[in-house]
C-alpha atoms as a PDB file:
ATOM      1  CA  UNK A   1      74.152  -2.809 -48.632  1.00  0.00           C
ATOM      2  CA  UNK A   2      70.365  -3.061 -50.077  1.00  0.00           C
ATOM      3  CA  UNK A   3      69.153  -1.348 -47.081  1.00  0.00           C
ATOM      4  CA  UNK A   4      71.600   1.384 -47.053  1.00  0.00           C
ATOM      5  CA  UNK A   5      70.741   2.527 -50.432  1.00  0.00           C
ATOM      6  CA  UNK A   6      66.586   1.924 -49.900  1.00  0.00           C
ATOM      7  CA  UNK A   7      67.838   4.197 -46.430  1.00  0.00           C
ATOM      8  CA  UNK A   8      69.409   6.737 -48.323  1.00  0.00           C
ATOM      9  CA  UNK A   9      66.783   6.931 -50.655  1.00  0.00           C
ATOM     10  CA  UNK A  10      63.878   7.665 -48.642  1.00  0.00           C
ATOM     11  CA  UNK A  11      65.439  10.321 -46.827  1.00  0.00           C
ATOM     12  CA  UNK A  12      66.667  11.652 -49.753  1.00  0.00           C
ATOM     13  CA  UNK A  13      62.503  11.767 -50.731  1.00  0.00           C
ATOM     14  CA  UNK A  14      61.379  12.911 -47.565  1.00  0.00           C
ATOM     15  CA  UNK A  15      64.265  15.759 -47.198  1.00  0.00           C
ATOM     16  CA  UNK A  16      62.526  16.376 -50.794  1.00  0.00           C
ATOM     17  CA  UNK A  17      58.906  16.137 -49.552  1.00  0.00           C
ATOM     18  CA  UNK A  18      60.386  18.492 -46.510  1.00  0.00           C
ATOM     19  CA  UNK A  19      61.649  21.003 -48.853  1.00  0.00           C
ATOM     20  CA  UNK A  20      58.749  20.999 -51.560  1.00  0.00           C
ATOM     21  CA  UNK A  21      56.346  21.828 -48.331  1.00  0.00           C
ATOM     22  CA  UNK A  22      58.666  24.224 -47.349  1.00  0.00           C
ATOM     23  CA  UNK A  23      58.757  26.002 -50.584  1.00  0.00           C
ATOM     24  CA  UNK A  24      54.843  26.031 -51.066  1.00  0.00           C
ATOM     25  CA  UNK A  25      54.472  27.417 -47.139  1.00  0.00           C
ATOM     26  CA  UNK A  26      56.800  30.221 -48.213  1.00  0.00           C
ATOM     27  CA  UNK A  27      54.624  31.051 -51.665  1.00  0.00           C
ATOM     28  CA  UNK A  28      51.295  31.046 -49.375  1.00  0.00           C
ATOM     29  CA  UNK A  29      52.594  33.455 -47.133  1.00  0.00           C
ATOM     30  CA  UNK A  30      53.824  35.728 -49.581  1.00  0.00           C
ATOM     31  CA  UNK A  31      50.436  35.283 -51.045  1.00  0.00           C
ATOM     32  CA  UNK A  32      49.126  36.044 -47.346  1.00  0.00           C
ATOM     33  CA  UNK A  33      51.137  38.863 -47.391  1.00  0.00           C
ATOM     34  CA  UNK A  34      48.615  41.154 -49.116  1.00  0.00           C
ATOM     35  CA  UNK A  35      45.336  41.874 -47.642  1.00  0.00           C
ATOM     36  CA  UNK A  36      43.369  42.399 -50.276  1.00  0.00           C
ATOM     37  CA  UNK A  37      43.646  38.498 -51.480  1.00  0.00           C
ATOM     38  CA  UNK A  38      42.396  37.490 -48.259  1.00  0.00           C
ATOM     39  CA  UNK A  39      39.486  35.227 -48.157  1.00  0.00           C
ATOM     40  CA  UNK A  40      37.621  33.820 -44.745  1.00  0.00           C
ATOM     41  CA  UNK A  41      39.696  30.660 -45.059  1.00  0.00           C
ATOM     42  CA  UNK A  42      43.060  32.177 -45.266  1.00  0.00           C
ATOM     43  CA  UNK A  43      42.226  34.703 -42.153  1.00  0.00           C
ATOM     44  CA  UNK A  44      44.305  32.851 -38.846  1.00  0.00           C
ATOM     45  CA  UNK A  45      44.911  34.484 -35.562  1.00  0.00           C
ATOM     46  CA  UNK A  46      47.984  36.066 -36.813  1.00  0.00           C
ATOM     47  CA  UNK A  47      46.651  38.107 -39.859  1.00  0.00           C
ATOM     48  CA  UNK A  48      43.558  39.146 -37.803  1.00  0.00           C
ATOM     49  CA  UNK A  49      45.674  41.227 -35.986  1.00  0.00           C
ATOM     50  CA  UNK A  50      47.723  42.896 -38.924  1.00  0.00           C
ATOM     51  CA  UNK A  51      43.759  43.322 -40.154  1.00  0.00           C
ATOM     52  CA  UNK A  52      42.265  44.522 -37.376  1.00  0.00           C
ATOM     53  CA  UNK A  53      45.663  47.306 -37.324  1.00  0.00           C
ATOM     54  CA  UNK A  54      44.753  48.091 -40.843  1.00  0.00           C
ATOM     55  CA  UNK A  55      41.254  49.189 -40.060  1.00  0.00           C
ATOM     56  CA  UNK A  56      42.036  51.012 -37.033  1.00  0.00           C
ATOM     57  CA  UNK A  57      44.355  53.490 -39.622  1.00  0.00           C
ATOM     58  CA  UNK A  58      42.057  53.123 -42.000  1.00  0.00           C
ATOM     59  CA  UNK A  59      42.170  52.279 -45.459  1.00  0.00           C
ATOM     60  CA  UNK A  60      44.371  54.927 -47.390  1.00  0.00           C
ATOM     61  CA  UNK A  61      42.204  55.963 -50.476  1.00  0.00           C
ATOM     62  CA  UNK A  62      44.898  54.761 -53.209  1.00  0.00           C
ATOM     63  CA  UNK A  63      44.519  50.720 -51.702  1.00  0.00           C
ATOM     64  CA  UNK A  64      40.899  51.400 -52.113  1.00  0.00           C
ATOM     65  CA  UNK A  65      41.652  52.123 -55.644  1.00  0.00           C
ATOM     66  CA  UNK A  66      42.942  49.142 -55.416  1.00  0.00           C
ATOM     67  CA  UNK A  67      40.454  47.204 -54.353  1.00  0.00           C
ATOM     68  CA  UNK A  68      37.984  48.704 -56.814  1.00  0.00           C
ATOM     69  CA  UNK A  69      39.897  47.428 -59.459  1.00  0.00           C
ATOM     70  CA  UNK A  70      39.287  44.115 -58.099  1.00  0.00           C
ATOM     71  CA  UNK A  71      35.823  44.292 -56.500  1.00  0.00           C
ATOM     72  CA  UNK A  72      32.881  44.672 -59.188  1.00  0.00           C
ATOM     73  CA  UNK A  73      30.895  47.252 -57.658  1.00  0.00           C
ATOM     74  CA  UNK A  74      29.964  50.336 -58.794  1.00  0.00           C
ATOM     75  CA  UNK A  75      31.267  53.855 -56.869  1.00  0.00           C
ATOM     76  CA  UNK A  76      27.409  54.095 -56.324  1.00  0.00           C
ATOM     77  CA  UNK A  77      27.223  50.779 -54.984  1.00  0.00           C
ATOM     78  CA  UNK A  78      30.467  51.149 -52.934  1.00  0.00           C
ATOM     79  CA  UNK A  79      28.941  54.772 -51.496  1.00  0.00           C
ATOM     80  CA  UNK A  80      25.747  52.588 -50.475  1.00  0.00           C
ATOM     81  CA  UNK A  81      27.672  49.884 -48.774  1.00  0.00           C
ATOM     82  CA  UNK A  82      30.083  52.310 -47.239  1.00  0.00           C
ATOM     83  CA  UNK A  83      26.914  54.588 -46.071  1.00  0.00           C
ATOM     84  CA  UNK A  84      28.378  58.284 -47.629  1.00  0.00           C
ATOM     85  CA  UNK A  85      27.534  59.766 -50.374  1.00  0.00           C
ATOM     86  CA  UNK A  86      29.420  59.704 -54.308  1.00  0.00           C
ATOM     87  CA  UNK A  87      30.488  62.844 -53.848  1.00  0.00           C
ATOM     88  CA  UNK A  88      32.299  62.043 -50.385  1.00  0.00           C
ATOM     89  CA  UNK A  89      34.041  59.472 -51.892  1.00  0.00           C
ATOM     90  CA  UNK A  90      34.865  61.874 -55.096  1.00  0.00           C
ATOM     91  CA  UNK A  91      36.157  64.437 -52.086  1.00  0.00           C
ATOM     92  CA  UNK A  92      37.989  61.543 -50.300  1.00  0.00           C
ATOM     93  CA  UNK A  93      39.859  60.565 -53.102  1.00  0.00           C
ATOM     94  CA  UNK A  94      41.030  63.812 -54.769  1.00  0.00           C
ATOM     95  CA  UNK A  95      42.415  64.628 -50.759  1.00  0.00           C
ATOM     96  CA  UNK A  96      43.643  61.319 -50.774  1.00  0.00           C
ATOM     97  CA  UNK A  97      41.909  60.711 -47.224  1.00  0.00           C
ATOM     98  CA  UNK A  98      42.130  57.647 -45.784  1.00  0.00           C
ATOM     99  CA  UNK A  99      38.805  56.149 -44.425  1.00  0.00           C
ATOM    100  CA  UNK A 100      37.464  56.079 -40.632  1.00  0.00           C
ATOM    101  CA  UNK A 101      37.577  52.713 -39.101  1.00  0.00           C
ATOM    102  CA  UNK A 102      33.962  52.093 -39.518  1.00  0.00           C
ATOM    103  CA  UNK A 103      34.267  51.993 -43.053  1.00  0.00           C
ATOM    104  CA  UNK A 104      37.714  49.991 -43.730  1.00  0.00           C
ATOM    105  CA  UNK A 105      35.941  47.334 -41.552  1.00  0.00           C
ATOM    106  CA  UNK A 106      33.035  47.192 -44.337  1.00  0.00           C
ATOM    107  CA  UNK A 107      35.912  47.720 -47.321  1.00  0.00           C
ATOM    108  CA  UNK A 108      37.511  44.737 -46.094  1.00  0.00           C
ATOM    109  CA  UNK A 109      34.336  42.752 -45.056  1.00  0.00           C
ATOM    110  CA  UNK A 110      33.007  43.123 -48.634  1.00  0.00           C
ATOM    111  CA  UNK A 111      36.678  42.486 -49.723  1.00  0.00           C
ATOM    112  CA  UNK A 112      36.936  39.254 -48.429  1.00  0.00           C
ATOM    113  CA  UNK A 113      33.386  38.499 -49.209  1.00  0.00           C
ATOM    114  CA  UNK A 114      34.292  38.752 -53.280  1.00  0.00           C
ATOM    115  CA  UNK A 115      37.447  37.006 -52.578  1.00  0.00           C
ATOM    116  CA  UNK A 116      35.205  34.268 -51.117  1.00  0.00           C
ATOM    117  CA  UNK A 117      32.938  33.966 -53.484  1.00  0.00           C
ATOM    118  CA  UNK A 118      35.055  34.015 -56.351  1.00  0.00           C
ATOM    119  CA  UNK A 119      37.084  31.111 -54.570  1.00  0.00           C
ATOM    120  CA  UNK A 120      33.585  29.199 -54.017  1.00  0.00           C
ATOM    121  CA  UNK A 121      32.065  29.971 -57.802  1.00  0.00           C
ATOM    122  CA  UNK A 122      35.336  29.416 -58.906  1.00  0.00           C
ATOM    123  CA  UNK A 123      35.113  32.432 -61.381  1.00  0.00           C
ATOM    124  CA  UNK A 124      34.582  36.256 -60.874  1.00  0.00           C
ATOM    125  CA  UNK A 125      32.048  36.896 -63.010  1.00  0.00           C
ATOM    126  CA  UNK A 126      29.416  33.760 -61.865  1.00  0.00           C
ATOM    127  CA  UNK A 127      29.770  35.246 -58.773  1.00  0.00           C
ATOM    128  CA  UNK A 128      28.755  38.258 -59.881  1.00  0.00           C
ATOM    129  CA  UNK A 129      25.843  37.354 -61.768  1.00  0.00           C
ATOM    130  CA  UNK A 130      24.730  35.460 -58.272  1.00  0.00           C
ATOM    131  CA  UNK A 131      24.868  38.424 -56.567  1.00  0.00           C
ATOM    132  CA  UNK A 132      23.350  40.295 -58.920  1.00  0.00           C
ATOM    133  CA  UNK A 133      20.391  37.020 -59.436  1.00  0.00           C
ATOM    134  CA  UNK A 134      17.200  37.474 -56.919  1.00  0.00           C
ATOM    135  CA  UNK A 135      17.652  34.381 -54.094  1.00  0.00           C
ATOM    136  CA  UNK A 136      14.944  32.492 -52.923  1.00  0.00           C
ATOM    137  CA  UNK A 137      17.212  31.517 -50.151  1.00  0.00           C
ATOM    138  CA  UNK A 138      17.893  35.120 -48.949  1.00  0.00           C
ATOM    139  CA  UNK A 139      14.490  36.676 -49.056  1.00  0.00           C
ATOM    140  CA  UNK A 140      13.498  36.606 -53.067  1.00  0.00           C
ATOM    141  CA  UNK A 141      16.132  39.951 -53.120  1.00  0.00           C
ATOM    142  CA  UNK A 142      19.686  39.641 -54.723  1.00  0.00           C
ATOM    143  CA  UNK A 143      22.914  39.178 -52.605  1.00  0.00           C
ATOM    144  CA  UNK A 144      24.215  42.602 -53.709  1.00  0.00           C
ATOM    145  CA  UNK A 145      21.215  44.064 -52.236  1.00  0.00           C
ATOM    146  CA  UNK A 146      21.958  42.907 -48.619  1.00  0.00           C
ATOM    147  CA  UNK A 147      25.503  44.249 -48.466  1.00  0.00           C
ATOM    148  CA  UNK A 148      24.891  47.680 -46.568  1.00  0.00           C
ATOM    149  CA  UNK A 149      24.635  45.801 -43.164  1.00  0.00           C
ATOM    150  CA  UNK A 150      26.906  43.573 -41.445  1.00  0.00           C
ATOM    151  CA  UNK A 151      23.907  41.059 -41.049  1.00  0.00           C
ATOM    152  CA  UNK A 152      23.142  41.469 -44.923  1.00  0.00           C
ATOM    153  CA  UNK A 153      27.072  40.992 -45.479  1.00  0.00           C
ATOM    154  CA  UNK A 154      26.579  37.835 -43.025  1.00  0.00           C
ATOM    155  CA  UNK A 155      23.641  36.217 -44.248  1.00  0.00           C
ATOM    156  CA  UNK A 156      25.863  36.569 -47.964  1.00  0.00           C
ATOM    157  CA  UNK A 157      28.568  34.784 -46.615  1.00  0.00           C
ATOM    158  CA  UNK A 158      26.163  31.948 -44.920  1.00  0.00           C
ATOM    159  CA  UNK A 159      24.282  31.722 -48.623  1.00  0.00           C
ATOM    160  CA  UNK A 160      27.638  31.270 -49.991  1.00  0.00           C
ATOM    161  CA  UNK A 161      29.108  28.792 -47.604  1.00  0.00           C
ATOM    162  CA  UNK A 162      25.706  27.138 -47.944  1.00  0.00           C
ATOM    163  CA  UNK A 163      26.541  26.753 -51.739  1.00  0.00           C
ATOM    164  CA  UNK A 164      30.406  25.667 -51.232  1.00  0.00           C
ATOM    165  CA  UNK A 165      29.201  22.517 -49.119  1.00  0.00           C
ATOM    166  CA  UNK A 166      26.486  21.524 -51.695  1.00  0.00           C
ATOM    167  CA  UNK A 167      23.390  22.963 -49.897  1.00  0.00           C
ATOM    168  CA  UNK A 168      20.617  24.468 -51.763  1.00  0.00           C
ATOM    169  CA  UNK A 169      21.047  28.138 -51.436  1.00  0.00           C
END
């Protein structure tokens, strides 16, 4: 009779375990959900397509609004990195134009890039004074000046991974 409770018991925990994994898959992929919270790590197969959909239409300028709110650049700094001018992106916004592929690709690049190092640095605004601090590692020039290339926005995301696993960066 020993055994049947001690049975009943550790299904009962696993059907708990089950469930308690269950519930926390379910509250990561509502957390998934948006693409804005997206970091490199959370990027599968599966949301690389919805991404690479979202680019293709481009960004709509109110989810850019968005995403200013979270990112800590500057609309100078975001015209730099998105290669127009301020007053383009005055122009885009006030017609509520959505942006050409080209430049949702950087939007979310840069996006994710933030995202990442705010998960590495653990805190939005260390990150931000690293990318705003010169790096010996990239060059003696700070992060934030490297971002207007896909190989600037690359070696960023190496300096930062570099960082994550300990490595003098």
């Amino acid at each position: 009779m020993a055994k049947t409770a001690t049975a009943k018991k550790e299904s009962s925990d696993g059907t708990t375990a089950v469930a308690e994994h269950a519930r926390a898959y379910v509250r990561q992929e509502r957390a998934s959900s948006d693409p804005f919270s997206w970091t490199y790590s959370s990027v599968d197969d599966r949301n690389m397509v919805a991404l690479i959909g979202k680019v293709r239409n481009g960004i709509p300028f109110h989810e850019f609004r968005k995403i200013r709110g979270l990112v800590d650049f500057s609309i100078d700094e975001w015209a730099n990195y998105l290669q127009v001018s301020v007053r383009t992106l005055q122009r885009n916004e006030k017609e509520q134009k959505a942006f050409l592929p080209v430049q949702s690709e950087r939007i979310m690049e840069l996006t994710m890039l933030h995202n990442y190092g705010i998960e590495v640095f653990g805190d939005k605004d260390r990150f931000n004074r690293w990318l705003a601090a010169r790096s010996v590692a990239l060059g003696g020039v700070a992060p934030k000046e490297l971002l207007d290339t896909n190989f600037g926005i690359q070696m960023v995301k190496d300096a930062i991974t570099r960082i994550e696993h300990g490595v003098l960066a």
